[in-house]
Protein backbone atom coordinates (compact mmCIF):
# COMPACT_ATOMS: atom_id res chain seq x y z
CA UNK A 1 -36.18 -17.68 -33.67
CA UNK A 2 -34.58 -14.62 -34.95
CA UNK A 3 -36.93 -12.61 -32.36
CA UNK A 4 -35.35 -14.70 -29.66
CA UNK A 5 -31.48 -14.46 -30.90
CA UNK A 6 -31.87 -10.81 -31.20
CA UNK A 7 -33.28 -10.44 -27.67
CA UNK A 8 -29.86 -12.70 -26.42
CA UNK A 9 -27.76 -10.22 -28.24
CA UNK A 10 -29.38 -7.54 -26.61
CA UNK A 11 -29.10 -8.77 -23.07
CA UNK A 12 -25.44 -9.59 -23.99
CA UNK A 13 -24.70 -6.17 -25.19
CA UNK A 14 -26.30 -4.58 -22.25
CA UNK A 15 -24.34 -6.86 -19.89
CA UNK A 16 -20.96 -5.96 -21.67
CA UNK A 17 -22.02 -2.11 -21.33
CA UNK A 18 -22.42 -2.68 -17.38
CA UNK A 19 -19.63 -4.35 -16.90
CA UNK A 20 -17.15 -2.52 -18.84
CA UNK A 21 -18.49 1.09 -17.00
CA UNK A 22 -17.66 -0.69 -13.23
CA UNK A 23 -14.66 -2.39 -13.96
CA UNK A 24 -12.87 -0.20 -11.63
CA UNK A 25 -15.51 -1.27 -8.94
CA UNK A 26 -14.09 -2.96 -6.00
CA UNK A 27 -16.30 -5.70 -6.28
CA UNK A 28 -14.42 -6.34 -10.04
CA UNK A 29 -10.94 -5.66 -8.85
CA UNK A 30 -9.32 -2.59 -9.57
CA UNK A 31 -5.92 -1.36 -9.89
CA UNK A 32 -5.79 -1.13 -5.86
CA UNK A 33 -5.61 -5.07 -5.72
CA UNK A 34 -2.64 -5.06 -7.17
CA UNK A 35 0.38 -5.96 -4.73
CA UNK A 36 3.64 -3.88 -5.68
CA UNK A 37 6.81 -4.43 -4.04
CA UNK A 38 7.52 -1.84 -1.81
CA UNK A 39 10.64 -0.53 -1.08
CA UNK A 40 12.12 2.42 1.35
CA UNK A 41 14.42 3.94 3.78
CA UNK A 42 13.84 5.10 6.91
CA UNK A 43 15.94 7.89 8.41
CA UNK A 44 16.61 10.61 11.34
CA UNK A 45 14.96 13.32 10.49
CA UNK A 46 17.07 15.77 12.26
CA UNK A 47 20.25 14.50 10.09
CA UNK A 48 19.44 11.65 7.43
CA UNK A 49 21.09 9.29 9.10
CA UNK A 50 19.50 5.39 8.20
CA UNK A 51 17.61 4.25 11.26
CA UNK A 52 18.59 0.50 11.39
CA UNK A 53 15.96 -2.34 12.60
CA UNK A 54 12.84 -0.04 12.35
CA UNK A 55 9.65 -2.20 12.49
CA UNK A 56 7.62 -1.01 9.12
CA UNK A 57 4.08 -3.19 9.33
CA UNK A 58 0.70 -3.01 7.51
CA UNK A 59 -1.87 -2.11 9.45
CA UNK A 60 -4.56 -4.79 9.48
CA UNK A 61 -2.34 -7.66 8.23
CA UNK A 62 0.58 -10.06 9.89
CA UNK A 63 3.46 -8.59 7.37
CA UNK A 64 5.82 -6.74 9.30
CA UNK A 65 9.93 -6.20 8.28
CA UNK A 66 13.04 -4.67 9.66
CA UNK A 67 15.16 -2.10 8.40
CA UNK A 68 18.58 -3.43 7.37
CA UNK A 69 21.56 -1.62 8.86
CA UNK A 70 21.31 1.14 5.84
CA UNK A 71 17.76 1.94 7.11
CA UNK A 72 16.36 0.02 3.60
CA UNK A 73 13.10 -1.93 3.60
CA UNK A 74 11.21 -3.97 1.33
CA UNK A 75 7.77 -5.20 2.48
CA UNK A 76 4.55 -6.39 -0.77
CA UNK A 77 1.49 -3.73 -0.26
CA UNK A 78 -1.02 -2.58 -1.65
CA UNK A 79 -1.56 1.13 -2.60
CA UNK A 80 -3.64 3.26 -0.06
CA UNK A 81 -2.57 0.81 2.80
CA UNK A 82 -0.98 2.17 5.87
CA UNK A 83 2.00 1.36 6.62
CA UNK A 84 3.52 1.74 10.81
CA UNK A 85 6.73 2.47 11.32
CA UNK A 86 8.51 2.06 14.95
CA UNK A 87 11.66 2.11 16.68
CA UNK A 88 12.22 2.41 20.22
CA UNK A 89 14.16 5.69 20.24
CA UNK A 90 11.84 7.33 17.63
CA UNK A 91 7.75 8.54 17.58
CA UNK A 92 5.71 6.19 15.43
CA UNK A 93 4.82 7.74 11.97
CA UNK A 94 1.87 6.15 9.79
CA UNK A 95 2.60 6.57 6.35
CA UNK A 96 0.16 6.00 3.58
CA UNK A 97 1.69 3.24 0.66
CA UNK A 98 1.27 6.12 -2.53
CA UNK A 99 3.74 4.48 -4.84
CA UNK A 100 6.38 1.55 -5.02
CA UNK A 101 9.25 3.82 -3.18
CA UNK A 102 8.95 5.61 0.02
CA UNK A 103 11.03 7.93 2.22
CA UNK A 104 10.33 7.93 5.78
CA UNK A 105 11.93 10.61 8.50
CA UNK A 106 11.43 9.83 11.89
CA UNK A 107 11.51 12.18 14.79
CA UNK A 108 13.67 10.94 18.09
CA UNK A 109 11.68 10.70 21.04
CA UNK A 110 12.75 13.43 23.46
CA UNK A 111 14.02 12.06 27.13
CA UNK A 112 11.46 12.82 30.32
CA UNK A 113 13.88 14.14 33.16
């Protein structure tokens, strides 16, 4: 019996051990899982001026928000996603979620004669 109980303690303790080392393994969640609340502003680049009803959506996924009329955004990611950000008068930009606030400068598209 004791043989048997020390054999379960082992297997236990070995178990622990394994999981403990990959709990940052995807398959265990990790600190990428997490949702934050983004938020943002979008601007000119050429003279910081807000950019109002810019399209910010995650790539992959349905969520997609405006800019308000102060160029601010708030949109739930996930860090590492990629976020797209359009307006018709500027070039898209792809911008990488890094943290929970984020500064965006967009360049204005340039007129074809």
């Amino acid at each position: 019996m004791k043989g048997k109980l020390a054999l379960l303690m082992g297997v236990f303790i070995v178990i622990s051990f394994f999981l403990y080392q990959y709990k940052g393994d995807k398959r265990l969640g990790s600190k990428n899982d997490k949702t934050l609340n983004v938020t943002g502003i979008v601007v000119d680049e050429s003279n910081d001026m807000p950019v109002s009803r810019a399209t910010i959506e995650i790539q992959d996924e349905k969520v997609k928000v405006l800019t308000n009329e102060y160029g601010e955004f708030k949109i739930p990611a996930r860090r590492g996603q990629k976020l797209y950000v359009s307006h018709p008068y500027y070039k898209r930009r792809v911008v990488e979620v890094t943290g929970i606030q984020l500064d965006i400068k967009l360049i204005e598209k340039k007129e074809s004669n």
